[in-house]
Every structure is written in structure tokens, then in C-alpha cells.
C-alpha atoms as a PDB file:
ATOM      1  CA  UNK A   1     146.449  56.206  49.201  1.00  0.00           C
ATOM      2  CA  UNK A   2     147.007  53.917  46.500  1.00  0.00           C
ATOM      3  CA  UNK A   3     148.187  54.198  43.282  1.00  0.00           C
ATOM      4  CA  UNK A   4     145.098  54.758  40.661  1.00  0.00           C
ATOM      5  CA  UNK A   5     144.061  52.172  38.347  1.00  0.00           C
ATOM      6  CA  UNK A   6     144.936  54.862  35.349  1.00  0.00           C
ATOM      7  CA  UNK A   7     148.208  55.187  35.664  1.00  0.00           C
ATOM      8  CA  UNK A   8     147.861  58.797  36.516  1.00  0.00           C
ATOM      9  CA  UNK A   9     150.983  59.767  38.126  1.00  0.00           C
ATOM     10  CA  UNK A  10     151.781  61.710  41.872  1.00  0.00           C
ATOM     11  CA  UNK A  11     152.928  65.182  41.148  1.00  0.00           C
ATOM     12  CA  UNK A  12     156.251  66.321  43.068  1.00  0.00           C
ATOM     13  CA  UNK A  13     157.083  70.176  42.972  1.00  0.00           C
ATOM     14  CA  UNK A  14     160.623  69.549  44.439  1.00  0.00           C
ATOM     15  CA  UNK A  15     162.656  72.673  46.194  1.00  0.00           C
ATOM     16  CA  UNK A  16     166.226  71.698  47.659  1.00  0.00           C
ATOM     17  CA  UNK A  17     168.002  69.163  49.488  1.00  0.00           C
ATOM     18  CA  UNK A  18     167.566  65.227  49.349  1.00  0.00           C
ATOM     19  CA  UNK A  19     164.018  65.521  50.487  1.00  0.00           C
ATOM     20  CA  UNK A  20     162.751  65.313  47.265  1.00  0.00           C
ATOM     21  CA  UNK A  21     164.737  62.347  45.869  1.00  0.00           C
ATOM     22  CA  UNK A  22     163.715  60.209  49.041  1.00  0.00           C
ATOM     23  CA  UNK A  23     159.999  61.222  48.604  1.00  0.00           C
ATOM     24  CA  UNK A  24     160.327  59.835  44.794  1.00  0.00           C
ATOM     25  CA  UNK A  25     162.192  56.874  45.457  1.00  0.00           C
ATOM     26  CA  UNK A  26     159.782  55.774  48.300  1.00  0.00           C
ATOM     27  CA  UNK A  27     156.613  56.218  46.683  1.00  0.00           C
ATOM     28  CA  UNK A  28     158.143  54.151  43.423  1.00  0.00           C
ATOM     29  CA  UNK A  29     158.718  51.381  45.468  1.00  0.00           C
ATOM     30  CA  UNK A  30     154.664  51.690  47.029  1.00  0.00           C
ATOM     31  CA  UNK A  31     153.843  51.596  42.972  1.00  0.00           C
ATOM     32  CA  UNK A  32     153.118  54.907  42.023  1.00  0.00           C
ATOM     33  CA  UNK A  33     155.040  56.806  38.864  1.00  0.00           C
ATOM     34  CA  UNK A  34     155.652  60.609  39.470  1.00  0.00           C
ATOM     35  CA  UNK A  35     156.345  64.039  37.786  1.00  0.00           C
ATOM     36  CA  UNK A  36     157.858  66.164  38.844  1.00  0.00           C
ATOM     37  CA  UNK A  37     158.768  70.151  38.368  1.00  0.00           C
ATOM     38  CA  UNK A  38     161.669  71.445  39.310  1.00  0.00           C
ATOM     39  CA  UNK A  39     162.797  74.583  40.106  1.00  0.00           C
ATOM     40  CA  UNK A  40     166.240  75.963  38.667  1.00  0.00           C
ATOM     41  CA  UNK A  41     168.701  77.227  40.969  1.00  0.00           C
ATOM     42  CA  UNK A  42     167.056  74.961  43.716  1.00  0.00           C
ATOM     43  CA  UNK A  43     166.266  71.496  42.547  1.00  0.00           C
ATOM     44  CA  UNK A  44     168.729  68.751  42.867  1.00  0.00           C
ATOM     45  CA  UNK A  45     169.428  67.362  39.209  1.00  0.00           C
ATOM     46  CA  UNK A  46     170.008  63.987  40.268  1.00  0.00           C
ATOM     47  CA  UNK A  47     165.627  63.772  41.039  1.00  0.00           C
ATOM     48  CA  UNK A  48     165.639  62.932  36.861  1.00  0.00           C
ATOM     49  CA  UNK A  49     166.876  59.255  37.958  1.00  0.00           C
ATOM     50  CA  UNK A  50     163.992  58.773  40.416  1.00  0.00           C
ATOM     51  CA  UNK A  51     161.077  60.146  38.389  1.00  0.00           C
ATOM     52  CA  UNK A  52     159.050  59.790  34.801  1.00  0.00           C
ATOM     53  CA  UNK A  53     158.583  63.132  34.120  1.00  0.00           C
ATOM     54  CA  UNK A  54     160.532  66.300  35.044  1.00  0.00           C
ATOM     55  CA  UNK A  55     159.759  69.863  34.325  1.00  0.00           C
ATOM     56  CA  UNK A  56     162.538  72.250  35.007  1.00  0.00           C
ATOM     57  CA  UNK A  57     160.775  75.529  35.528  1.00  0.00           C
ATOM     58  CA  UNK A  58     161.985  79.155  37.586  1.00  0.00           C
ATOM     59  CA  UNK A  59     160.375  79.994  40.375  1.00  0.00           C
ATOM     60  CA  UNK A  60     156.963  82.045  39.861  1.00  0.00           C
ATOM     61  CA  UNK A  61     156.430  80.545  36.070  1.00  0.00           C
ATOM     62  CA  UNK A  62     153.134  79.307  37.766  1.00  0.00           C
ATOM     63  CA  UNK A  63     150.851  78.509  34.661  1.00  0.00           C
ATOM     64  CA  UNK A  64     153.744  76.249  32.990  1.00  0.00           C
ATOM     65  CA  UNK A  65     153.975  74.291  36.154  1.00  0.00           C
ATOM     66  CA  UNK A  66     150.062  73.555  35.858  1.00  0.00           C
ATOM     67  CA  UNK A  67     150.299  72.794  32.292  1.00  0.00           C
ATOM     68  CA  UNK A  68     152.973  70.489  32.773  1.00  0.00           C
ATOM     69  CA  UNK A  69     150.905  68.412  35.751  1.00  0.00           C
ATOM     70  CA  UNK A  70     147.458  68.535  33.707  1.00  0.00           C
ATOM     71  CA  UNK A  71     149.909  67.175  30.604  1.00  0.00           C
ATOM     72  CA  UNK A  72     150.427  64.653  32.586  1.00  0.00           C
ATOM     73  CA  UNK A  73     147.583  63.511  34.118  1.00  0.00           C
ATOM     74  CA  UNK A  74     147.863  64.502  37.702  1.00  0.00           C
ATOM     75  CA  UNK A  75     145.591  65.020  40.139  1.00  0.00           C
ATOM     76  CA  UNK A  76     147.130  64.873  43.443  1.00  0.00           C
ATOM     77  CA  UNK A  77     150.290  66.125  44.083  1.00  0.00           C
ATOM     78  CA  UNK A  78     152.909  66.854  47.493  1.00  0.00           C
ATOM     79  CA  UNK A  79     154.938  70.186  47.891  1.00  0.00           C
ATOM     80  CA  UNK A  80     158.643  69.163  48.764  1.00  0.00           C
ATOM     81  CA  UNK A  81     161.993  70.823  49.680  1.00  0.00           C
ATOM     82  CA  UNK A  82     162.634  74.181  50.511  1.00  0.00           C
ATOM     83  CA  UNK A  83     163.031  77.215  48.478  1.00  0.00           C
ATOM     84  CA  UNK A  84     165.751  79.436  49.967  1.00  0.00           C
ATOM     85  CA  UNK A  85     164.751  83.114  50.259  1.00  0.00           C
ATOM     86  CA  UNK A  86     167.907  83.880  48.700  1.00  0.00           C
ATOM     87  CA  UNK A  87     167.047  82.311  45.684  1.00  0.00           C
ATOM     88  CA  UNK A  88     163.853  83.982  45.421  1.00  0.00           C
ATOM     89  CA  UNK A  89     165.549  87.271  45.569  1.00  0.00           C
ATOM     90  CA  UNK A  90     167.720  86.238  42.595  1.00  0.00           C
ATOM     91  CA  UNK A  91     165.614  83.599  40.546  1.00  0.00           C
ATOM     92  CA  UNK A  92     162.220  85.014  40.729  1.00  0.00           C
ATOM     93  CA  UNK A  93     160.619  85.077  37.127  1.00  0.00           C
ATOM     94  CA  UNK A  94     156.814  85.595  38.124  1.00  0.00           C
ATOM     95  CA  UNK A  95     154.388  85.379  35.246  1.00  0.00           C
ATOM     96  CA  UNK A  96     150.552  86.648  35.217  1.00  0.00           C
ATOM     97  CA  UNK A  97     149.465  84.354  36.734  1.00  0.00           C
ATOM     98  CA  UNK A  98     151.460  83.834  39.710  1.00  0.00           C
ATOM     99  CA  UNK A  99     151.371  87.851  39.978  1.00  0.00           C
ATOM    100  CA  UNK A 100     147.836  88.036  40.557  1.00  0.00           C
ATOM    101  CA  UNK A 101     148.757  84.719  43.568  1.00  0.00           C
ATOM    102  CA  UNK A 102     151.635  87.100  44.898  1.00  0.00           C
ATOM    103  CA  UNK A 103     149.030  90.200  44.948  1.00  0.00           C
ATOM    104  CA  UNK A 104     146.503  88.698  47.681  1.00  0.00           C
ATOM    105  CA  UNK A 105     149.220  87.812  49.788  1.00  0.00           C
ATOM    106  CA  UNK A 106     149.206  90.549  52.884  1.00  0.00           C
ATOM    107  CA  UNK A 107     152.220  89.454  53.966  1.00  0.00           C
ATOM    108  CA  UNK A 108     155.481  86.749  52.335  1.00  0.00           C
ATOM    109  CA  UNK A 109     155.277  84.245  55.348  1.00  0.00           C
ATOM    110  CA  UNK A 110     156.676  80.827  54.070  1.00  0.00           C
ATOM    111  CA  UNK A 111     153.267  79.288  54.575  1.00  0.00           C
ATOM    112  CA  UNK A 112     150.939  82.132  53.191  1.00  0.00           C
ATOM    113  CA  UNK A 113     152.793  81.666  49.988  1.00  0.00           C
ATOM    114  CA  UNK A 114     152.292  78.060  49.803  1.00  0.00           C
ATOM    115  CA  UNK A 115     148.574  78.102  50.939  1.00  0.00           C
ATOM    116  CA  UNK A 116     148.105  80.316  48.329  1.00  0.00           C
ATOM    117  CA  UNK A 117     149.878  78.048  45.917  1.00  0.00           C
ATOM    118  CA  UNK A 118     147.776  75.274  46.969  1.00  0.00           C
ATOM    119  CA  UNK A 119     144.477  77.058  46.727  1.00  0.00           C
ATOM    120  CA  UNK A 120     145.287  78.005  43.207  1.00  0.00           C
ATOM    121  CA  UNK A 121     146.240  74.253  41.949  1.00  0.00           C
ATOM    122  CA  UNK A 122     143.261  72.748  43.774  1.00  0.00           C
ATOM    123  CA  UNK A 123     141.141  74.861  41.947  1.00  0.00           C
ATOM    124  CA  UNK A 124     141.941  73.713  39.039  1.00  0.00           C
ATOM    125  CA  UNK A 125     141.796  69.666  39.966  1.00  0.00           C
ATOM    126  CA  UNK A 126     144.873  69.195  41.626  1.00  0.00           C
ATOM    127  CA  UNK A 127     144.870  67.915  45.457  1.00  0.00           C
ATOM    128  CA  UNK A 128     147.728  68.801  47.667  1.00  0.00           C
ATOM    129  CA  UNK A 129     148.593  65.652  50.435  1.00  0.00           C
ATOM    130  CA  UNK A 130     150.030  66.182  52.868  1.00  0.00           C
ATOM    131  CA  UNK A 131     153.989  66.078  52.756  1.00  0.00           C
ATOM    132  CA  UNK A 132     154.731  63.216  55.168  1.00  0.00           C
ATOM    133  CA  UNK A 133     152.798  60.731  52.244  1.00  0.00           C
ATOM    134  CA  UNK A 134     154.847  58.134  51.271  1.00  0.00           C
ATOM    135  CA  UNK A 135     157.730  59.513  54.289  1.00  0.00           C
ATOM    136  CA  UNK A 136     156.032  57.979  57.279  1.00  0.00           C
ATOM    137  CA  UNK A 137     159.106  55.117  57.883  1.00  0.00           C
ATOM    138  CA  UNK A 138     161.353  58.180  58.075  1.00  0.00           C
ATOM    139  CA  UNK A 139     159.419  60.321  60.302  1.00  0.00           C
ATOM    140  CA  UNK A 140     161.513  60.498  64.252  1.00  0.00           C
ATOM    141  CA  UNK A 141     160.378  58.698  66.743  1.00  0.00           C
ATOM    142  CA  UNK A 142     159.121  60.112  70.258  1.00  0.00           C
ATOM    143  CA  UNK A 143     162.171  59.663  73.025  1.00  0.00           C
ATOM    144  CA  UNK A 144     166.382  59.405  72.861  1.00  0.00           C
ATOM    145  CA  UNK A 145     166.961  57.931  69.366  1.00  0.00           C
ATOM    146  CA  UNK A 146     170.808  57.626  70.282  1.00  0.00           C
ATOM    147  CA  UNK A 147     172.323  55.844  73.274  1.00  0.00           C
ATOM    148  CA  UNK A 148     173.929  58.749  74.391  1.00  0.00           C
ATOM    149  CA  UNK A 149     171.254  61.101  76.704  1.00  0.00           C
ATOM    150  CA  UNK A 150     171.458  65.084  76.948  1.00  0.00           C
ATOM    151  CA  UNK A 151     172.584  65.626  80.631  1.00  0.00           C
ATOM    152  CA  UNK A 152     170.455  67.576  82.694  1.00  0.00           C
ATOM    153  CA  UNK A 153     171.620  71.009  81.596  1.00  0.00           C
ATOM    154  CA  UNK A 154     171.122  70.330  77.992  1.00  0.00           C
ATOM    155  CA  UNK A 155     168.198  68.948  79.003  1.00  0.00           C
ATOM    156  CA  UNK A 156     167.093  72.524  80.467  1.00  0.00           C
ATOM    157  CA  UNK A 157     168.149  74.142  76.778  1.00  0.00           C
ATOM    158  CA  UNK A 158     166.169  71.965  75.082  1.00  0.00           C
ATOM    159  CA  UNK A 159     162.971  73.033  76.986  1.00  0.00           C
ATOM    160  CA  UNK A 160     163.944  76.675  76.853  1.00  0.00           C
ATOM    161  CA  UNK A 161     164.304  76.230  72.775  1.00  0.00           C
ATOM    162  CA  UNK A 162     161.925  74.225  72.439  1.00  0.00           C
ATOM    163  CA  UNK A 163     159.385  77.018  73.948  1.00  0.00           C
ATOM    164  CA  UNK A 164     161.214  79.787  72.116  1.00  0.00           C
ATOM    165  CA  UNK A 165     160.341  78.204  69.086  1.00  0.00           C
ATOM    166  CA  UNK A 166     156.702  78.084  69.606  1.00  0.00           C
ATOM    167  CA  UNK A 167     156.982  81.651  70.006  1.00  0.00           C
ATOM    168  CA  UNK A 168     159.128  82.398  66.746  1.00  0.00           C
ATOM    169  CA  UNK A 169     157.183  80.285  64.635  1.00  0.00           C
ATOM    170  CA  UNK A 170     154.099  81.833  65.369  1.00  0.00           C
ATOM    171  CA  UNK A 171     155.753  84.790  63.442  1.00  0.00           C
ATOM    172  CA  UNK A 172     156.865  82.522  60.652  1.00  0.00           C
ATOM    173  CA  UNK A 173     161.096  83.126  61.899  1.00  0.00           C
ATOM    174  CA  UNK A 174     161.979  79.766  61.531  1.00  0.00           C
ATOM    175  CA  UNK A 175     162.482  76.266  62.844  1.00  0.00           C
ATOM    176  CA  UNK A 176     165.808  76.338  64.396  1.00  0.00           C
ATOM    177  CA  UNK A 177     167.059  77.834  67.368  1.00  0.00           C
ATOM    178  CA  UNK A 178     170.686  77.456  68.862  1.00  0.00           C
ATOM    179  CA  UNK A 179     170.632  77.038  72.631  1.00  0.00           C
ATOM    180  CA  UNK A 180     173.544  77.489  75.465  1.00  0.00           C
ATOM    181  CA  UNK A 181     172.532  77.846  78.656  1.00  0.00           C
ATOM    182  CA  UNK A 182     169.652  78.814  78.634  1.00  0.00           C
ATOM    183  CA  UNK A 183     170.685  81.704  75.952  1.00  0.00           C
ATOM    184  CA  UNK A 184     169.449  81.417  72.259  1.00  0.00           C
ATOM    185  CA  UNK A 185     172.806  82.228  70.688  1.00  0.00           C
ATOM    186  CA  UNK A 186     171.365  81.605  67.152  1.00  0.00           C
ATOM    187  CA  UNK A 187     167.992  81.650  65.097  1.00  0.00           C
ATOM    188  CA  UNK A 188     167.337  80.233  61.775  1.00  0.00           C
ATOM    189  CA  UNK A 189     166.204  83.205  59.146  1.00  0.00           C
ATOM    190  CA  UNK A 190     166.369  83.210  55.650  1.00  0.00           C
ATOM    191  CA  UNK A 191     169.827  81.471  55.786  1.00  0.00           C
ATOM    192  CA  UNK A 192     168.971  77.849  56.683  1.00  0.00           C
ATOM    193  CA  UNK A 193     169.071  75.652  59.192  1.00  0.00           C
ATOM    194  CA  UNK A 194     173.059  74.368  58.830  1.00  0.00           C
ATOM    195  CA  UNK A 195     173.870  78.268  58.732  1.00  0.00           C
ATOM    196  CA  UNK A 196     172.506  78.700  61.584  1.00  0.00           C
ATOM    197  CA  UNK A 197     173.883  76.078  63.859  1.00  0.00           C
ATOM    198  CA  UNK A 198     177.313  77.377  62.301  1.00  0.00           C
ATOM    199  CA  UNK A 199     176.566  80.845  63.342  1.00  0.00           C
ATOM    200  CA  UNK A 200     175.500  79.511  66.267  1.00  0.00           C
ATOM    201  CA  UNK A 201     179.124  77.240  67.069  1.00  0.00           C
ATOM    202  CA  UNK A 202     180.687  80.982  66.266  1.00  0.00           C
ATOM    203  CA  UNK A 203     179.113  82.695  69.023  1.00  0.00           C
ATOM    204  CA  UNK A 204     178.280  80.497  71.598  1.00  0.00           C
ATOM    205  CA  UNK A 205     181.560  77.622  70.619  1.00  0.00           C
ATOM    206  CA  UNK A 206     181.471  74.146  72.333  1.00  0.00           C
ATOM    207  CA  UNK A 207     178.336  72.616  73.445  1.00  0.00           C
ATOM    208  CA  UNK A 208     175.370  74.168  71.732  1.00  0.00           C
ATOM    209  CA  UNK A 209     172.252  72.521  71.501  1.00  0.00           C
ATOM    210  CA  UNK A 210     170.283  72.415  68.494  1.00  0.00           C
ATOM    211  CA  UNK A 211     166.439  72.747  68.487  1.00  0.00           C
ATOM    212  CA  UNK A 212     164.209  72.198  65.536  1.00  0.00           C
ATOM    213  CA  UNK A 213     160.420  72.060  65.164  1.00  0.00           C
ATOM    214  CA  UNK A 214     157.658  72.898  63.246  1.00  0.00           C
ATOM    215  CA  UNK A 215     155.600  75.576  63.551  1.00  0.00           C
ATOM    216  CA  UNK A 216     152.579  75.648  66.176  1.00  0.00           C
ATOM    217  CA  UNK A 217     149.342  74.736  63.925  1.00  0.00           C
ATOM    218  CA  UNK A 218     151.915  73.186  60.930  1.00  0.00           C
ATOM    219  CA  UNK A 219     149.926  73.240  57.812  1.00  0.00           C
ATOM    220  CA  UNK A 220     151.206  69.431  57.385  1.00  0.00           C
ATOM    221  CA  UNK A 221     151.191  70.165  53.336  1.00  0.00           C
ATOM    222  CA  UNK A 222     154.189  72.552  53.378  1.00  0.00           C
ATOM    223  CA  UNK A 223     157.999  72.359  54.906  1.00  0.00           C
ATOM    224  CA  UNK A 224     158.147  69.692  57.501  1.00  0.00           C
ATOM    225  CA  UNK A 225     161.327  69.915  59.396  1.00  0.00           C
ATOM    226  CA  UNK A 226     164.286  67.625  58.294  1.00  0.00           C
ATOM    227  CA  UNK A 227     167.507  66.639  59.076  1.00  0.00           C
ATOM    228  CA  UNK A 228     169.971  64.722  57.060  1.00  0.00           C
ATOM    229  CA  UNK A 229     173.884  63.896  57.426  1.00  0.00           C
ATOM    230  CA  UNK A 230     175.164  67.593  56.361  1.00  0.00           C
ATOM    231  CA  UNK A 231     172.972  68.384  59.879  1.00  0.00           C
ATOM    232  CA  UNK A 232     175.133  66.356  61.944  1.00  0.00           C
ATOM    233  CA  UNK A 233     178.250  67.401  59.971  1.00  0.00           C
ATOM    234  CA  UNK A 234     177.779  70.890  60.547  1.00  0.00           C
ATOM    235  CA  UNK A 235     176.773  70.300  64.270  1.00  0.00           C
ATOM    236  CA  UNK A 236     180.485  68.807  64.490  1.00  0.00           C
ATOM    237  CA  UNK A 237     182.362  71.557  62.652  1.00  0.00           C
ATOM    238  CA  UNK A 238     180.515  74.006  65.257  1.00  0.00           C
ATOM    239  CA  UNK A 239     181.298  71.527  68.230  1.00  0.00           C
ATOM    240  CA  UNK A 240     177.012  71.208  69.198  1.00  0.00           C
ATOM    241  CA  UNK A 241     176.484  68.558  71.396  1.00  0.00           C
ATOM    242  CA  UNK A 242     172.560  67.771  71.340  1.00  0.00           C
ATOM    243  CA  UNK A 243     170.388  67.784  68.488  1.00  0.00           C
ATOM    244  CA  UNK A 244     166.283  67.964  69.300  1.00  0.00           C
ATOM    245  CA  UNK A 245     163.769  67.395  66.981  1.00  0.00           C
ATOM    246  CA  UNK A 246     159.841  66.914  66.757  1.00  0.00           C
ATOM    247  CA  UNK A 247     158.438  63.378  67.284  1.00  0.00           C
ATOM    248  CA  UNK A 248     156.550  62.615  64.121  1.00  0.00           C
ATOM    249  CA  UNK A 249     156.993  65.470  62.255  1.00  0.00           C
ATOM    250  CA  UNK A 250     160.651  65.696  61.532  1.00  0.00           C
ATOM    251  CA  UNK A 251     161.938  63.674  58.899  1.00  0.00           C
ATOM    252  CA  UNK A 252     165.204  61.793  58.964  1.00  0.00           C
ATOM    253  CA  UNK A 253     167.057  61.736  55.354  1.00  0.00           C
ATOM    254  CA  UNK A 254     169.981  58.850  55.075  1.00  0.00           C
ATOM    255  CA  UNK A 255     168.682  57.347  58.516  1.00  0.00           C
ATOM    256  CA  UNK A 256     171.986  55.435  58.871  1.00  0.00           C
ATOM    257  CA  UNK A 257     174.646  57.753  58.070  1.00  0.00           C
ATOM    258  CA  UNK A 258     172.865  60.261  60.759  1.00  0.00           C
ATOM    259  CA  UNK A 259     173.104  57.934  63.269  1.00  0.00           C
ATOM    260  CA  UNK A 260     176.194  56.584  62.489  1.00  0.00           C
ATOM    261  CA  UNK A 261     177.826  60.113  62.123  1.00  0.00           C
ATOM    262  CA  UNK A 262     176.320  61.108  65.271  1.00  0.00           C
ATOM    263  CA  UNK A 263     177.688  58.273  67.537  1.00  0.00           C
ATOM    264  CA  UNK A 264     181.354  58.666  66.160  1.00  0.00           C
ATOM    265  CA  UNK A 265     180.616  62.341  66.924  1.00  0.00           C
ATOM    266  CA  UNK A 266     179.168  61.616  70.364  1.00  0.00           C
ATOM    267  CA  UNK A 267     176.098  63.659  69.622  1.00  0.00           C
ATOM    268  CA  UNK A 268     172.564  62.964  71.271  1.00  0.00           C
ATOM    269  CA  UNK A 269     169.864  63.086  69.105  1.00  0.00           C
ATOM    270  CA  UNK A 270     165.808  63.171  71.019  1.00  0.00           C
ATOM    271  CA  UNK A 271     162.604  62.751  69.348  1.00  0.00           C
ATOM    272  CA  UNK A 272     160.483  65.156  71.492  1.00  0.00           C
ATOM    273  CA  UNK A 273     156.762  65.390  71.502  1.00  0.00           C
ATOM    274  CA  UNK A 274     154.306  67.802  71.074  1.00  0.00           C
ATOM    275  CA  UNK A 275     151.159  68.806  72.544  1.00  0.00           C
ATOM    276  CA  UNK A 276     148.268  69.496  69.323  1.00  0.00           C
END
């Protein structure tokens, strides 16, 4: 994609994290101008700096956010950052609109929400891309990405969470699992993924290995797994040894201070592959 001849600008609807910043600083540099809305309680402030327009909005004030993007000019647009389930309990503000989007939802699985999202914005003209646009230098590479190797045992809970999460997010559970031998002493929920790998040092203490991975058949528009220095930070405060992530599909936020923190820590990181 390139940037259009108009002008017209990328549209960001930004959740949490760094995620969002990256994505906007990335794409400015391949020439493209975005705006952005941004959800209150969620949303990191500092995205203003990065972007041309910004549109603080709660979550569920649906027909605002389309005003805002027709306003404008968009007409493609990425869905970036996650939305903790917390904050939906306590921020929600649907409108109309977004009521009648909630109401043919049978069920409030993370990507049945956002498909439904999508399907209501390209209706009206706006395209969703897929989320790794504009992310693809950041995305992990297949095989050890740190010179220190899982031994063979973590090797063995990296399979076994690795499978477990094929299972789990065929039920839309989550993309995080805390492994130790061979016993999943942690899932990610609502909570996160850094809450769970501290819930998992808790139970299981010294050597955990952390799993994370998308979901089997990954609608590649919505909530990519990613992992940033506050990963490896919490993998250290609950002593996890290994961290495993998905070749290609995982995206690594402040590439140098994760590796860096990691080989002080004397964590192994993996890219691991797989099968579509």
C-alpha cells in the first residue's frame, strides 16, 4: 500500500499499550499521515505526538468514531491495541448505533466484536487492513532469536503450550499459557498477558515457560500477539525462564530493550512456526 495521491490519511483506532504509537510512527516514516481515535481509559496519550488527528472517544460511542474518520477523509483504516475487558465493564458508553452492533452478536468473543466492528465501518467506505501493515520489520522471526536455547525440558513445555493453546483459542480464552512441566500453571483471561505470567511465577515459582500465540484461523485484522519490554520484566519478577512466541505473527515492541533485557536476564526467547 502506498500512500494516496490525496492526502487522505490511514485511520488508527488505538486500544492500549505501545502498539499503537509504533504502528503511527512507522507508517509516518513510509509517508502516510494518520488519525486516529482513541479510546479513554485505554489509549496511551502520548499517540497525539505521532499522529495529525486524534479523536478521544469512550468505548461504544460508535457513530462519533465514524464521523470523525469520514471528517477526515479516510478510507482505510487498521484496528490496534487491546481493549481490556475490565475497562469495558467500567467505560462502556454504547450509543444507538453501536447497540444495534452489540445486539447481533450471539456471543462477546474478542473477535466477534471486532468483525462486527469491521463489517459496520466497511459498509460505510472504510477498509480494515490487516494489523501487521506498516509492522512487518517488527514481526518475530521463525527459530531461537536469543543465543541462549530452551533445554530439552523446556523444550517439551513449549510443545505442550503451544498445543494447549490451539485448543483455548478456539474458545476465544486467550493467547497465553504458563507452562511447568508439562502442567499449565496459568492462562491468560480477561487480565492480560503480564498478569498472567505473574500469576503464573506465584504458583508454579522458578522456571516457567511462557507461551503466546494467536488464535487458530487469526482474523489477521484484529489483536496480533505482542510482546514488549514490560513482557520480559514481568517474566523476571516471576523468575520464567523461556519465552515462545509465533513466527510472523507476534510483534516485537522496543526490539532492543527486549533483547537486551532478556540476555542480562538469561531468558530464551523462540520464534516458533505454525502450520496454516
Amino acid at each position: 500500500m502506498k500512500p494516496s495521491d490525496d492526502g487522505s490519511p490511514i485511520g488508527l483506532i488505538a486500544g492500549d499499550g505501545r502498539f499503537p504509537i509504533i504502528f503511527a510512527e512507522n507508517v509516518r516514516q513510509l509517508g502516510f499521515t494518520v488519525s486516529a481515535i482513541a479510546l479513554l481509559g485505554s489509549t496511551l496519550p502520548e499517540l497525539e505526538s505521532y499522529v495529525k488527528h486524534i479523536h478521544w472517544l469512550k468505548i461504544g460511542q460508535f457513530s462519533k468514531a465514524l464521523a470523525a474518520l469520514k471528517q477526515d477523509g479516510v478510507r482505510q483504516a487498521v484496528m490496534l491495541g487491546g481493549i481490556k475487558k475490565t475497562n469495558v465493564f467500567t467505560t462502556l458508553r454504547p450509543e444507538l448505533r453501536a447497540l444495534a452492533i452489540f445486539s447481533r452478536l450471539k456471543h462477546w468473543k474478542d473477535d466477534a466484536i471486532l468483525r462486527e466492528v469491521a463489517r459496520e465501518l466497511e459498509g460505510e467506505g472504510i477498509e480494515i487492513c490487516e494489523s501487521t501493515f506498516g509492522l512487518e520489520s517488527i514481526l518475530a522471526e521463525e527459530g531461537y532469536l536469543t543465543k541462549k536455547k530452551p533445554n530439552k525440558k523446556e523444550e517439551d513445555d513449549i510443545q505442550f503450550g503451544w498445543e494447549t493453546l490451539e485448543t483455548l483459542g478456539r474458545l476465544d480464552i486467550g493467547q497465553c499459557v504458563v507452562v511447568k512441566n508439562r502442567v499449565i500453571v496459568a492462562v491468560e483471561a480477561v487480565e492480560g498477558t503480564d498478569e498472567a505470567i505473574t500469576r503464573g511465577g506465584n504458583l508454579g515459582g522458578q522456571g516457567g515457560v511462557v507461551v503466546k500465540r494467536s488464535k487458530p484461523h487469526q482474523d489477521l485484522r484484529f489483536d496480533l500477539p505482542a510482546i514488549g519490554p514490560k513482557t520480559i520484566q514481568t517474566m523476571v519478577a516471576a523468575q520464567a525462564s523461556v519465552l515462545a512466541i509465533e513466527a510472523g505473527r507476534t510483534v516485537i515492541l522496543d526490539r532492543e530493550d527486549v533483547f537486551s533485557q532478556a540476555k542480562e536476564a538469561g531468558i530464551a526467547i523462540i520464534g516458533k512456526a505454525s502450520a496454516v
